[in-house]
Protein backbone atom coordinates (compact mmCIF):
# COMPACT_ATOMS: atom_id res chain seq x y z
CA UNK A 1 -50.38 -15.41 48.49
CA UNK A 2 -46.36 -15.16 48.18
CA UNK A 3 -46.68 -16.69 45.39
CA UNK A 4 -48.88 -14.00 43.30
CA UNK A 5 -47.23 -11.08 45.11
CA UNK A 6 -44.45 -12.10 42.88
CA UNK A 7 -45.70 -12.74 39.63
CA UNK A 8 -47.99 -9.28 39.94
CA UNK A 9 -44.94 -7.27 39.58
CA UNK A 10 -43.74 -9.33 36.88
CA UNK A 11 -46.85 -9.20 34.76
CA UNK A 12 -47.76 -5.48 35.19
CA UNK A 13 -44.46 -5.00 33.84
CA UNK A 14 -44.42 -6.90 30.98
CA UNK A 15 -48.27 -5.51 30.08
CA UNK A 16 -47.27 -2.23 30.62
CA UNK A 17 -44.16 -1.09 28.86
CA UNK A 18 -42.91 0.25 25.96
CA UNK A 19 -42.29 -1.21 22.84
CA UNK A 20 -40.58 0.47 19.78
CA UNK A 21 -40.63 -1.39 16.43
CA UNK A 22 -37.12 -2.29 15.49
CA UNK A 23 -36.41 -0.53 11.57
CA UNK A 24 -34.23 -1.90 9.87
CA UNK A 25 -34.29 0.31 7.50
CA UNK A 26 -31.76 2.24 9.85
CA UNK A 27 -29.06 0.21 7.79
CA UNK A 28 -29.52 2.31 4.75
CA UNK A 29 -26.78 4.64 4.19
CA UNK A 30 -24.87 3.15 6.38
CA UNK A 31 -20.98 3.56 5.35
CA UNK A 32 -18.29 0.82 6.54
CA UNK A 33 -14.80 2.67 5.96
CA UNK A 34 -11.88 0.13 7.37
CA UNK A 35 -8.63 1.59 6.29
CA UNK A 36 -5.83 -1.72 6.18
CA UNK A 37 -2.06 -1.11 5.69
CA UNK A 38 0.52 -3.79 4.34
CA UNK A 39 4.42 -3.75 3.92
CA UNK A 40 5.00 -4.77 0.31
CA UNK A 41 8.54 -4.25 -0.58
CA UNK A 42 11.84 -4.24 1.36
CA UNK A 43 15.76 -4.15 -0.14
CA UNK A 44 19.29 -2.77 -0.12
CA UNK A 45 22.00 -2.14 -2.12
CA UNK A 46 25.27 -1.56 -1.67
CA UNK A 47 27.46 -0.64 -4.67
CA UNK A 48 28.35 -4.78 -5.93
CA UNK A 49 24.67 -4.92 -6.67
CA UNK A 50 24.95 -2.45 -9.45
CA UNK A 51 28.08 -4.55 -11.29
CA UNK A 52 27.59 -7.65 -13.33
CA UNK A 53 28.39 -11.15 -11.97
CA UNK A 54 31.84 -10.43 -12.85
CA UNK A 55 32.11 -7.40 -11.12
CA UNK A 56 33.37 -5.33 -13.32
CA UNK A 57 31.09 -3.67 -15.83
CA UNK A 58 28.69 -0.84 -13.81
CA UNK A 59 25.05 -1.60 -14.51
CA UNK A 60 23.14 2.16 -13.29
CA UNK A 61 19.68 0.19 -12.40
CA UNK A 62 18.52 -2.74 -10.08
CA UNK A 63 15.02 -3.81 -10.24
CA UNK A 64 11.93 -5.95 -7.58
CA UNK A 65 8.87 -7.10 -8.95
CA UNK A 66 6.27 -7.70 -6.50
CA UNK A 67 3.59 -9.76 -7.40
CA UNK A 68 -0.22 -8.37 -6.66
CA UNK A 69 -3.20 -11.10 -7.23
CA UNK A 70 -6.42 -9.54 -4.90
CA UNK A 71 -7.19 -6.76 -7.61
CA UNK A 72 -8.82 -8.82 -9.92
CA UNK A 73 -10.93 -10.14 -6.81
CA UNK A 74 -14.79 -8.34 -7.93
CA UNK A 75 -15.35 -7.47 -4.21
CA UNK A 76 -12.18 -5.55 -3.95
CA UNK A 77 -12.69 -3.87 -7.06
CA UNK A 78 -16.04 -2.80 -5.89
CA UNK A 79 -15.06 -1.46 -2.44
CA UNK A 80 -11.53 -0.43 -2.75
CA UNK A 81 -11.67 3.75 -2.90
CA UNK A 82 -7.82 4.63 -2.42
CA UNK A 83 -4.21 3.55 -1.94
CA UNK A 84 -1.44 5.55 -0.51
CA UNK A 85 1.92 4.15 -1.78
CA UNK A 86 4.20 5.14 1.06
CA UNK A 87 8.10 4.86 0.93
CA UNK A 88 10.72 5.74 3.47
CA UNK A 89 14.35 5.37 1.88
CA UNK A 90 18.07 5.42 3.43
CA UNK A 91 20.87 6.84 1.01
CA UNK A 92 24.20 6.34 2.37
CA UNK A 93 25.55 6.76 -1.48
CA UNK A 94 27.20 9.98 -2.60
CA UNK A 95 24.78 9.98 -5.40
CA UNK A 96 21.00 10.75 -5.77
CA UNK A 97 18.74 8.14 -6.75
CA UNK A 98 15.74 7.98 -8.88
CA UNK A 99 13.01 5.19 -8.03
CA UNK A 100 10.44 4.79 -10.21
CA UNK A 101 7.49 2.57 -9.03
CA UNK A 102 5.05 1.05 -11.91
CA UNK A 103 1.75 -1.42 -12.03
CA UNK A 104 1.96 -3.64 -14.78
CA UNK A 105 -0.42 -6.22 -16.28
CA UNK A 106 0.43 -9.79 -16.73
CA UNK A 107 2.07 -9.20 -20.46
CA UNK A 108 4.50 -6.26 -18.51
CA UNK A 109 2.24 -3.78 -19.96
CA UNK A 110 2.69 -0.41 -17.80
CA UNK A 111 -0.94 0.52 -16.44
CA UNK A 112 -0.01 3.45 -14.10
CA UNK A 113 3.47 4.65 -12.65
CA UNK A 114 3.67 6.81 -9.39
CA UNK A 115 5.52 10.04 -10.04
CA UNK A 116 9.27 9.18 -10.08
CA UNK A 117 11.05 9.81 -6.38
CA UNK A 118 14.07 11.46 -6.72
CA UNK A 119 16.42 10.54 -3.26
CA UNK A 120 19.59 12.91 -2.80
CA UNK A 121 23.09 11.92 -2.12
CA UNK A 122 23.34 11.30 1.73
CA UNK A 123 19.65 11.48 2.32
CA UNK A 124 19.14 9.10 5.42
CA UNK A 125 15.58 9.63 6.36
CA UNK A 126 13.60 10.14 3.20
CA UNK A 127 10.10 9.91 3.26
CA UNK A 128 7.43 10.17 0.73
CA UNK A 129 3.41 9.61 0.08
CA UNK A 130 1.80 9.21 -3.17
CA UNK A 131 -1.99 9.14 -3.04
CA UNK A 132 -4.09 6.71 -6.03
CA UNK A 133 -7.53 7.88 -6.18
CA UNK A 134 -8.95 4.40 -7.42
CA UNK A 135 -12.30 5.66 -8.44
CA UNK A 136 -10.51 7.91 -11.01
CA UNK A 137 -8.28 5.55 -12.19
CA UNK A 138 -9.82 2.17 -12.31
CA UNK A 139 -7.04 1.13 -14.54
CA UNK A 140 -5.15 -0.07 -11.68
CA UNK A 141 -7.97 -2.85 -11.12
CA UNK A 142 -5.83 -4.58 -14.09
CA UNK A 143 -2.32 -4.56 -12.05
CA UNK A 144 -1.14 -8.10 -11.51
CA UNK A 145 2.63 -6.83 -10.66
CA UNK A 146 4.87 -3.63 -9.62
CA UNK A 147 7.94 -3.27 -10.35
CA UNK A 148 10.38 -0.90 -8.61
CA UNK A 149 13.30 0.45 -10.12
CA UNK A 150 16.29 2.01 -7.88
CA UNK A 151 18.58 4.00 -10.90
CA UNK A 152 22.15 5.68 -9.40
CA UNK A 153 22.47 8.76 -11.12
CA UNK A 154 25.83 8.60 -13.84
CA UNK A 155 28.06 10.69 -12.36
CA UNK A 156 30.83 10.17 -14.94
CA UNK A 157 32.67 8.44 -11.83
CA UNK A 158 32.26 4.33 -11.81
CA UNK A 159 31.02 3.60 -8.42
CA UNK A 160 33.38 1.43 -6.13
CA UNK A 161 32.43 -2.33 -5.45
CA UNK A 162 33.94 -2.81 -2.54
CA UNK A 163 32.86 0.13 -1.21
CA UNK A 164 30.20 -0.49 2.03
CA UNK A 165 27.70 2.21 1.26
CA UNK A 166 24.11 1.07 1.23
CA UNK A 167 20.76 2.32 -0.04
CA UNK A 168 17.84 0.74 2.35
CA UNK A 169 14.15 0.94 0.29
CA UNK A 170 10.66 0.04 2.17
CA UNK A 171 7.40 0.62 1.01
CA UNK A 172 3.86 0.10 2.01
CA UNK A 173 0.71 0.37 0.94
CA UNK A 174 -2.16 1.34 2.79
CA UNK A 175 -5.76 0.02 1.52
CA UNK A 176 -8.87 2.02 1.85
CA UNK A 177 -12.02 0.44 1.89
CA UNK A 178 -15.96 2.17 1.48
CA UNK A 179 -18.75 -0.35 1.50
CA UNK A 180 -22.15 0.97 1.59
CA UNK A 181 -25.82 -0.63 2.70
């Protein structure tokens, strides 16, 4: 008798309730939006690094090439929506600074360049956001390097080797992804 006063309960319950029919068709439209950010370039500068190895004739540019291998990568050219390039930049120089940031192919071919960032004499907290709407220009899909350019604006004064000044340049990038089902 203990023994079915137990089950009863058990079996009038699993007779008796409610089912609902799992759809799986929920999925659809279903959007998947992970937004991933990466450093990708850090250097300084002080005023040696724009003189030759010998230290005496002023060069006005100094260049980094970062490589960049994932974009040619089908997935993330099928789900990558958007890149903000970000910078943040310390001038300790008594002379602006113009970086210019561009993607190249393998052959050094340029495929896009950011808008060029102009840095002012003195300028220790500079900050700056450049937005790359990948669906409008797929181009970039073909970058397999970027190359940054730091160039001291000529002043008609040669700078001062020794001098201790320094430029400090980071940049990011911050990846937005959109996959549908």
């Amino acid at each position: 008798m203990r023994y079915t006063s137990k089950i009863l309960p058990f079996v009038l319950l699993v007779f008796f309730s409610c089912v609902k029919d799992v759809d799986f068709d929920q999925t659809n439209g279903f959007v998947l939006s992970p937004v991933y950010r990466s450093a990708f370039t850090y250097f300084t500068a002080t005023p040696a690094k724009f003189f030759d190895p010998s230290g005496t004739v002023q060069q006005n540019s100094i260049s980094d090439v970062g490589r960049i291998d994932f974009f040619q990568n089908p997935t993330v050219a099928e789900t990558l929506i958007q890149m903000d390039f970000l910078v943040e930049a310390r001038n300790q120089f008594n002379r602006d600074f113009t970086i210019t940031i561009e993607f190249q192919d393998d052959n050094g071919n340029p495929i896009y360049t950011l808008i060029p960032i102009i840095i002012s004499a003195n300028e220790l907290n500079y900050t700056h956001t450049e937005v790359i709407d990948l669906r409008n220009n797929p181009q970039v899909f073909n970058t397999t390097q970027i190359v940054i350019t730091a160039e001291v604006q000529d002043t008609g004064t040669p700078l001062n080797p020794s001098d201790t000044s320094e430029f400090e340049f980071e940049s990011a990038i911050v990846f937005y992804i959109e996959k549908r089902f």
